[in-house]
PDB file of N, CA and C in Angstrom:
ATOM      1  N   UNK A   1      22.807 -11.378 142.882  1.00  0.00           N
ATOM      2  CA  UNK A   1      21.632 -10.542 142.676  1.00  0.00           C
ATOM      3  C   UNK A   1      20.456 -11.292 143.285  1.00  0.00           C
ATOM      4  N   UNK A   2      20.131 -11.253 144.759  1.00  0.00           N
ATOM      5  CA  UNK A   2      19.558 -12.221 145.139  1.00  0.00           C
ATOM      6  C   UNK A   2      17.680 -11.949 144.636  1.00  0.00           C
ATOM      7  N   UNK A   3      17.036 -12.419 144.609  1.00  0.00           N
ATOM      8  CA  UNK A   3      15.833 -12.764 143.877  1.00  0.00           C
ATOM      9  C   UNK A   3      15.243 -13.770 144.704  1.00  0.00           C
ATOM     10  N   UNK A   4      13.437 -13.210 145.076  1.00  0.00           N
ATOM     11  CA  UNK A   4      13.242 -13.781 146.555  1.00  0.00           C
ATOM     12  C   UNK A   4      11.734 -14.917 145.769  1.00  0.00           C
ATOM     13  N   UNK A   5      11.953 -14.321 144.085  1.00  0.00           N
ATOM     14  CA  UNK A   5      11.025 -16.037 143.485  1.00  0.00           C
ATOM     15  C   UNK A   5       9.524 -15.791 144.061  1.00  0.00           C
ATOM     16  N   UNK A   6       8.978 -15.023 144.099  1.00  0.00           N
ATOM     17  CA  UNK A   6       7.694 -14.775 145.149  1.00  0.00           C
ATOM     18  C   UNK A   6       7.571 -15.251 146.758  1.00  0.00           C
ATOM     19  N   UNK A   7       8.648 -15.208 146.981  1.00  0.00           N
ATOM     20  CA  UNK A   7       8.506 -15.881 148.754  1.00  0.00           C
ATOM     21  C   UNK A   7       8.443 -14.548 149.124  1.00  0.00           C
ATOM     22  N   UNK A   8       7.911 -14.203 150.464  1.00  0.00           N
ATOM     23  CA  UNK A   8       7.744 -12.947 151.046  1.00  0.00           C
ATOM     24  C   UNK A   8       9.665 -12.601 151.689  1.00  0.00           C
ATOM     25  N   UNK A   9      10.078 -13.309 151.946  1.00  0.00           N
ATOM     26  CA  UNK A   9      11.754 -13.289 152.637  1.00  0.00           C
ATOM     27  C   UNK A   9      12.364 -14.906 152.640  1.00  0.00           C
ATOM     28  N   UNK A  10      13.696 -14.786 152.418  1.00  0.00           N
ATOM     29  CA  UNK A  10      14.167 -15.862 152.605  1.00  0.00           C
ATOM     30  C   UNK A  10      15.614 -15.216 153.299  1.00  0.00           C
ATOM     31  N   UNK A  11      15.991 -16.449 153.887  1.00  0.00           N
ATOM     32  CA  UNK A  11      17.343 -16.586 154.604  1.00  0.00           C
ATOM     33  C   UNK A  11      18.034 -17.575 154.858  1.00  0.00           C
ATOM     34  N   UNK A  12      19.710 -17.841 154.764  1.00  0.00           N
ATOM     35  CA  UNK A  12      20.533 -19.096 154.507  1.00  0.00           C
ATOM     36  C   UNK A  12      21.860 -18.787 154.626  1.00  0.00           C
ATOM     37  N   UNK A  13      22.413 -19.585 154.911  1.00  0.00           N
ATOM     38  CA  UNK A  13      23.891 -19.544 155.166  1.00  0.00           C
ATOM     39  C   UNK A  13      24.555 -20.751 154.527  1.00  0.00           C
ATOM     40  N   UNK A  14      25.851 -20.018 153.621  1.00  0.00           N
ATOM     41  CA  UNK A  14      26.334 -20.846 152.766  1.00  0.00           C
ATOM     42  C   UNK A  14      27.655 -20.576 153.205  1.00  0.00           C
ATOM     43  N   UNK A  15      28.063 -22.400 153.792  1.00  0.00           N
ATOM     44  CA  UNK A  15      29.411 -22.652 153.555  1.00  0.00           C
ATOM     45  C   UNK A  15      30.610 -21.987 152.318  1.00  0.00           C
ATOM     46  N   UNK A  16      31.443 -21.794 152.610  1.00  0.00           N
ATOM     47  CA  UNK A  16      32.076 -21.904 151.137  1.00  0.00           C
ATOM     48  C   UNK A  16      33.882 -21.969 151.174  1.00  0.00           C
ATOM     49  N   UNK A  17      34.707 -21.897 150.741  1.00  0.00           N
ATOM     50  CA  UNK A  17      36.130 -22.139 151.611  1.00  0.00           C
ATOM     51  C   UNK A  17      36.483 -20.657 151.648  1.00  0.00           C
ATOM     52  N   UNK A  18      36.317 -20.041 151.740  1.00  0.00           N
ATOM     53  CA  UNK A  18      36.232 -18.536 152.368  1.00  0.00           C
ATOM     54  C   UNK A  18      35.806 -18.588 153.512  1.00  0.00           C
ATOM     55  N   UNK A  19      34.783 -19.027 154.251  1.00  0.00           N
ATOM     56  CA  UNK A  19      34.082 -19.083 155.485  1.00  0.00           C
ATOM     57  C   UNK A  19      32.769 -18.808 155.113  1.00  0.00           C
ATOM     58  N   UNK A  20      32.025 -18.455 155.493  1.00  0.00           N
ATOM     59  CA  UNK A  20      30.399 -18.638 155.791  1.00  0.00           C
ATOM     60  C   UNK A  20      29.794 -17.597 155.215  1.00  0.00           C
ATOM     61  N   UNK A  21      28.702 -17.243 154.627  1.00  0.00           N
ATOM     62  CA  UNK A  21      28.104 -16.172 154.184  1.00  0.00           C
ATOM     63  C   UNK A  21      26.619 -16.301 154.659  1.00  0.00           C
ATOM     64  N   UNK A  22      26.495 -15.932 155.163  1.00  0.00           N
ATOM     65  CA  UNK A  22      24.489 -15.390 155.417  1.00  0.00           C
ATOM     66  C   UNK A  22      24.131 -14.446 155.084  1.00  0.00           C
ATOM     67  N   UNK A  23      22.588 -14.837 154.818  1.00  0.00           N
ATOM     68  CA  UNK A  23      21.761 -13.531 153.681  1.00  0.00           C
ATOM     69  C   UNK A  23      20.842 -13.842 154.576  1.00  0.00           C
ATOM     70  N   UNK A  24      19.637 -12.417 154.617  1.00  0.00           N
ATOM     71  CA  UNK A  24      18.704 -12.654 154.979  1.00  0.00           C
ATOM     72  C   UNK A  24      18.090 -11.627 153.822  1.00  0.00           C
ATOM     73  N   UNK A  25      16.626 -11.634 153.161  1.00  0.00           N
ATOM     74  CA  UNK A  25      16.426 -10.911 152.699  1.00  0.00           C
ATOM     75  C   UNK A  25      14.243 -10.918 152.606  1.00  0.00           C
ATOM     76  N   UNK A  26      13.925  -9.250 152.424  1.00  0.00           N
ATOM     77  CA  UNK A  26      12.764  -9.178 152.289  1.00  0.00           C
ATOM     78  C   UNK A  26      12.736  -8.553 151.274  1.00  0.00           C
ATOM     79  N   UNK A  27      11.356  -7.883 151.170  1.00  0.00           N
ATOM     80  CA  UNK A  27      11.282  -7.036 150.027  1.00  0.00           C
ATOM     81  C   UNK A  27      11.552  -5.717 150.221  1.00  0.00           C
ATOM     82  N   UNK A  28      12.178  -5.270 151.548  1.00  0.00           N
ATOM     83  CA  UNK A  28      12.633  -4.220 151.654  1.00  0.00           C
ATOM     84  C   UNK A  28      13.945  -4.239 152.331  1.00  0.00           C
ATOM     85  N   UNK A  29      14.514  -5.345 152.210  1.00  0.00           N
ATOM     86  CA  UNK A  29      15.661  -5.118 153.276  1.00  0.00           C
ATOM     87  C   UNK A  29      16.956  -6.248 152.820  1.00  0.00           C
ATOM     88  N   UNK A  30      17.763  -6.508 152.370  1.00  0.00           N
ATOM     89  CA  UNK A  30      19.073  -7.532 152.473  1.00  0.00           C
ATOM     90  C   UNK A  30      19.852  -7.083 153.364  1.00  0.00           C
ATOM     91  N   UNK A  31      20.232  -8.157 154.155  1.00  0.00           N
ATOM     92  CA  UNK A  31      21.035  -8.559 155.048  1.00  0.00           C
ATOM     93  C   UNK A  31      22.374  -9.586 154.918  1.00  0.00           C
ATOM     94  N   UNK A  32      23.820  -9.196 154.588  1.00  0.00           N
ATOM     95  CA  UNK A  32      24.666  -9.999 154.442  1.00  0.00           C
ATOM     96  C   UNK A  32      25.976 -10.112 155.531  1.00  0.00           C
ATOM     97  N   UNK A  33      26.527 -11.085 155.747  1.00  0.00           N
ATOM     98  CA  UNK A  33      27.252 -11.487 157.285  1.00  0.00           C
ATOM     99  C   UNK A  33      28.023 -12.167 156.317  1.00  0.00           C
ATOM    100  N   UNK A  34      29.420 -11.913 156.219  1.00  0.00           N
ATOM    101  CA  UNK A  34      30.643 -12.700 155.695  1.00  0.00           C
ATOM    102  C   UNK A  34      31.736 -12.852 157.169  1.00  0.00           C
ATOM    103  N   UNK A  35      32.842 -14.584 157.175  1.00  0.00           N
ATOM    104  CA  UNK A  35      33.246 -14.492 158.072  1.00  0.00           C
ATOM    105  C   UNK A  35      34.832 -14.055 157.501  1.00  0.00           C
ATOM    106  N   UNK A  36      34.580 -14.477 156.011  1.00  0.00           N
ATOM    107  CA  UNK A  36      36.256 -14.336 155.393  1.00  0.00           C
ATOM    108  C   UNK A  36      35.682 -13.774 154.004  1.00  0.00           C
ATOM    109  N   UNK A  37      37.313 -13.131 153.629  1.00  0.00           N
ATOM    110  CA  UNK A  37      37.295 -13.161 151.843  1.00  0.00           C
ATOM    111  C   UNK A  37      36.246 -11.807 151.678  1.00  0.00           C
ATOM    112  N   UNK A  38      36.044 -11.324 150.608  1.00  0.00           N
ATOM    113  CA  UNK A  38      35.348 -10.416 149.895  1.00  0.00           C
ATOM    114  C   UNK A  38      34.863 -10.563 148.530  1.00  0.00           C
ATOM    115  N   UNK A  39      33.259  -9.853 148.540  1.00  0.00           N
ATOM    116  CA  UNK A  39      32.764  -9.800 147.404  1.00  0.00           C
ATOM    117  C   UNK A  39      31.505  -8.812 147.082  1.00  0.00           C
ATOM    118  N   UNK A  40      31.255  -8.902 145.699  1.00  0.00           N
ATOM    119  CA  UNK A  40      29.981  -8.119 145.826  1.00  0.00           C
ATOM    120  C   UNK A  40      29.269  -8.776 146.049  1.00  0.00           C
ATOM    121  N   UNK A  41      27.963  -7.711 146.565  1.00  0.00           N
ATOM    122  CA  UNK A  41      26.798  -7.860 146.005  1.00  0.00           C
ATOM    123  C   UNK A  41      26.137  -6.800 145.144  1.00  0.00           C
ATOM    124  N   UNK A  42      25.270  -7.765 144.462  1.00  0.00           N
ATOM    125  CA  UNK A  42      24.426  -6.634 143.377  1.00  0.00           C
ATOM    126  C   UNK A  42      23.060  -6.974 143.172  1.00  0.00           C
ATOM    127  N   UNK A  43      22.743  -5.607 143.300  1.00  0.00           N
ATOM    128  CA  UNK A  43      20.823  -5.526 143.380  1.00  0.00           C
ATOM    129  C   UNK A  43      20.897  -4.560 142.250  1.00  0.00           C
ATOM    130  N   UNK A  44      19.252  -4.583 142.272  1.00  0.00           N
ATOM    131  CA  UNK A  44      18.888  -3.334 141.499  1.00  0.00           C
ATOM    132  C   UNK A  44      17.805  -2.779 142.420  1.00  0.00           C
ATOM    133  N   UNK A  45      17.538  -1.476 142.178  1.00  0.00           N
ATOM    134  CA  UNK A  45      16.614  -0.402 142.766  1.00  0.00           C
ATOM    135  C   UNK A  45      16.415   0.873 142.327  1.00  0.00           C
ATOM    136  N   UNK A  46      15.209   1.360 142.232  1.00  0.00           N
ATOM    137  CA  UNK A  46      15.170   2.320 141.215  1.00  0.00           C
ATOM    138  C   UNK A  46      15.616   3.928 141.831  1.00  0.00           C
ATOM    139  N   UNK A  47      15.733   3.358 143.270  1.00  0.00           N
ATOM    140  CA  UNK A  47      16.763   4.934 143.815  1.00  0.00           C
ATOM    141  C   UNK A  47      17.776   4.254 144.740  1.00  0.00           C
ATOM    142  N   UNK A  48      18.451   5.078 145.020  1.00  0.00           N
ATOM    143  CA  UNK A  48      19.983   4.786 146.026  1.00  0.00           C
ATOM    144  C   UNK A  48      19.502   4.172 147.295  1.00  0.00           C
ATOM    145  N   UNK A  49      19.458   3.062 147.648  1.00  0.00           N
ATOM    146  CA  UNK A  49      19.437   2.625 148.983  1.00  0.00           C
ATOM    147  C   UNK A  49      20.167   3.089 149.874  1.00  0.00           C
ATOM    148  N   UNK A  50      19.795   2.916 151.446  1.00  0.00           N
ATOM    149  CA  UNK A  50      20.162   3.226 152.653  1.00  0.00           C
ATOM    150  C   UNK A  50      21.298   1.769 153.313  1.00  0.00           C
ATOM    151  N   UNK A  51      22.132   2.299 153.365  1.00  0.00           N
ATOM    152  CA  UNK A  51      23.282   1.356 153.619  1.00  0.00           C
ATOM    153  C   UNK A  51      23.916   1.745 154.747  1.00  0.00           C
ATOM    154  N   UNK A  52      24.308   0.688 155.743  1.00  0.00           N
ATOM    155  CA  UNK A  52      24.424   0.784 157.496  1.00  0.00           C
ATOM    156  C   UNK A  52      26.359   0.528 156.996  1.00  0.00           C
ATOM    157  N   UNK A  53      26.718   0.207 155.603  1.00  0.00           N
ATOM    158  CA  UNK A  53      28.316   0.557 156.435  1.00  0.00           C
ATOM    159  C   UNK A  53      28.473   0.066 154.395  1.00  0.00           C
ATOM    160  N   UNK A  54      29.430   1.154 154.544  1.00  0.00           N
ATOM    161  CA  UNK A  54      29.984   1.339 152.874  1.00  0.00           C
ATOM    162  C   UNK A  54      28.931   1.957 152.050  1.00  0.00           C
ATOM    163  N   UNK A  55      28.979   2.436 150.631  1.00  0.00           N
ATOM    164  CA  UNK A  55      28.830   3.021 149.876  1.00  0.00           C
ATOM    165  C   UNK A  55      28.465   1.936 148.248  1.00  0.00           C
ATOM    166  N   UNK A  56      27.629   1.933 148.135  1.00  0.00           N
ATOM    167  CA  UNK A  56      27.240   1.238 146.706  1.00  0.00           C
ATOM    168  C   UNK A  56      26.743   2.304 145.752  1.00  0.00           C
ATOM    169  N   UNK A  57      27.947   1.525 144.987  1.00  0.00           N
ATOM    170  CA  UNK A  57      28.069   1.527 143.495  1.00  0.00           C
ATOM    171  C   UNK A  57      27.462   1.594 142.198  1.00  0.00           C
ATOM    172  N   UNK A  58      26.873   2.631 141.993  1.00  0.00           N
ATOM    173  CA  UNK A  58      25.860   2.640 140.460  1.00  0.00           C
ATOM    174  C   UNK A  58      26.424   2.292 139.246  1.00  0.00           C
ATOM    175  N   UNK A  59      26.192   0.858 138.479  1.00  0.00           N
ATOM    176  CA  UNK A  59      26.483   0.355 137.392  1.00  0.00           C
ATOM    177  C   UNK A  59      26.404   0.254 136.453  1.00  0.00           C
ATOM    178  N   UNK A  60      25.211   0.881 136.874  1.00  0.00           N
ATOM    179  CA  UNK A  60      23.957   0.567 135.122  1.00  0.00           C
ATOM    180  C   UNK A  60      22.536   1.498 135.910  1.00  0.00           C
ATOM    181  N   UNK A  61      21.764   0.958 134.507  1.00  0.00           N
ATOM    182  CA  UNK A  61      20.530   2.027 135.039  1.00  0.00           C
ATOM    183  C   UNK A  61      19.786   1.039 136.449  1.00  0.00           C
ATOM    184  N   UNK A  62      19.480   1.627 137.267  1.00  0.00           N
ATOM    185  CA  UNK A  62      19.103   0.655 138.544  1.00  0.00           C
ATOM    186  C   UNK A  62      19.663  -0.023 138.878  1.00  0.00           C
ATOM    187  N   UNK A  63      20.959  -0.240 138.711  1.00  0.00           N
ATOM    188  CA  UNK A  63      21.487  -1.679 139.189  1.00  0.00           C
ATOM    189  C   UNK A  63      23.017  -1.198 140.015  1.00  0.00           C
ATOM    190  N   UNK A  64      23.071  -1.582 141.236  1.00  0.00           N
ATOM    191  CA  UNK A  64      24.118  -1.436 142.457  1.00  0.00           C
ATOM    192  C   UNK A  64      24.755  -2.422 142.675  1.00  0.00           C
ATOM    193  N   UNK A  65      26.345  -2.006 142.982  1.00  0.00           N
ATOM    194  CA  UNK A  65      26.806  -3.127 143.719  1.00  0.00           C
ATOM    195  C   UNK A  65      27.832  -2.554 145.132  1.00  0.00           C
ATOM    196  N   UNK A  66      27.812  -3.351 145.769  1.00  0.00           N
ATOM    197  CA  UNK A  66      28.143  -3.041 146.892  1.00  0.00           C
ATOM    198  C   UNK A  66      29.186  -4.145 147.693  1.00  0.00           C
ATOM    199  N   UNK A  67      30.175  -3.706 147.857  1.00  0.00           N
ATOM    200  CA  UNK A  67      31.880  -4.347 148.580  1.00  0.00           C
ATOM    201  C   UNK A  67      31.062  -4.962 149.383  1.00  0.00           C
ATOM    202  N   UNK A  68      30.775  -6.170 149.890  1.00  0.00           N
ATOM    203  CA  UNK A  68      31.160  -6.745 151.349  1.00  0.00           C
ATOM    204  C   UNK A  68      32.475  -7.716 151.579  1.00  0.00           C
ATOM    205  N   UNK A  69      32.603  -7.265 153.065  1.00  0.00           N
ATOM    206  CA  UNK A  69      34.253  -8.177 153.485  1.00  0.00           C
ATOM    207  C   UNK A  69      34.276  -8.959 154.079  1.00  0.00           C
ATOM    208  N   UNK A  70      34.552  -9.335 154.671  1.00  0.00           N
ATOM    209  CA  UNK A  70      34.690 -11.034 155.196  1.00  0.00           C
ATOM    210  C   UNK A  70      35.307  -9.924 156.902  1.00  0.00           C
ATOM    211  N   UNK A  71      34.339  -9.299 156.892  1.00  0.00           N
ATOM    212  CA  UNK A  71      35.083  -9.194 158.774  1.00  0.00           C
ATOM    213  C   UNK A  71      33.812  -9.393 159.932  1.00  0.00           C
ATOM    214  N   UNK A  72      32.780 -10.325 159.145  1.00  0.00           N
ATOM    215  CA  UNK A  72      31.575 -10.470 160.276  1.00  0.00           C
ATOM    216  C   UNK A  72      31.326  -9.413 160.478  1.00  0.00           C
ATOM    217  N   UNK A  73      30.661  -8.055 160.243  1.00  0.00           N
ATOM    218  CA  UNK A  73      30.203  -7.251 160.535  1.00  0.00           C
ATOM    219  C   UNK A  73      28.927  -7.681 159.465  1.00  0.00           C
ATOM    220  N   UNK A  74      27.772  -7.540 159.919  1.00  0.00           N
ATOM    221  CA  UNK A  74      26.334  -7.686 159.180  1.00  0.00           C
ATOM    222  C   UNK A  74      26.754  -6.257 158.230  1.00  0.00           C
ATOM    223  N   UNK A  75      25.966  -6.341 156.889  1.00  0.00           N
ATOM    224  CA  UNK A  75      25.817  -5.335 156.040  1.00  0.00           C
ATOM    225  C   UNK A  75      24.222  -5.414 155.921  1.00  0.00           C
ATOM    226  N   UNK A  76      23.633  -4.328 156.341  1.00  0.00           N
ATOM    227  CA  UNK A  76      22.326  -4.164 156.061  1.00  0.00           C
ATOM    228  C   UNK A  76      22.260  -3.178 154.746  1.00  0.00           C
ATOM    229  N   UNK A  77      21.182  -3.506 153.877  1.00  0.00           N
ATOM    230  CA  UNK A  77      20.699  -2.512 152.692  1.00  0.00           C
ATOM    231  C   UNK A  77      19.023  -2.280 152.566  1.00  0.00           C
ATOM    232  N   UNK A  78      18.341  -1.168 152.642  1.00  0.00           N
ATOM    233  CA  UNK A  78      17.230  -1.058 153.051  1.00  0.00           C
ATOM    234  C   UNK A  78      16.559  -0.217 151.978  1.00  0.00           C
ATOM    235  N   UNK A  79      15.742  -0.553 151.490  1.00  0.00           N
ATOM    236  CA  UNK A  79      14.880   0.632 150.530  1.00  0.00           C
ATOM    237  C   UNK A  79      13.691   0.697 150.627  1.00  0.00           C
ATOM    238  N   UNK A  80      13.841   2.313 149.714  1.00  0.00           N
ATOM    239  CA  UNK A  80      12.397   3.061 150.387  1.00  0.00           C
ATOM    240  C   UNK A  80      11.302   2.480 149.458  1.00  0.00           C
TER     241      UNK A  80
END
């Protein structure tokens, strides 16, 4: 549930024995790049975000999660 702490955007790439994960994120936009393995992610937002590949998941009140896979394809999530 990434949380940007008052920074305007942050971005990083974390080793892990799966392969690599990068985030990039603003206040309107996460960006995730897996090279292996699968997992969620989970945000919250108070309407359905715009998602460039798959379908997220309503969990709770505001709160989404969304499959990413480990096939290097960037997952962008964008809200209004």
């Amino acid at each position: 549930q990434p949380v940007l702490g008052g920074l305007k955007w942050m971005e990083g790439t974390v080793p892990t024995p799966n392969g690599d994960i990068h985030v990039y994120m603003d206040k309107k936009t996460i960006k995730v790049k897996a090279t292996e393995g699968k997992g969620y992610l989970t945000f919250i937002s108070k309407r359905a975000p715009k998602i460039n590949i798959g379908t997220a998941e309503k969990i709770g009140t505001d709160k989404y999660r969304l499959m990413i896979s480990g096939d290097g394809e960037e997952v962008v999530v964008k809200f209004s």
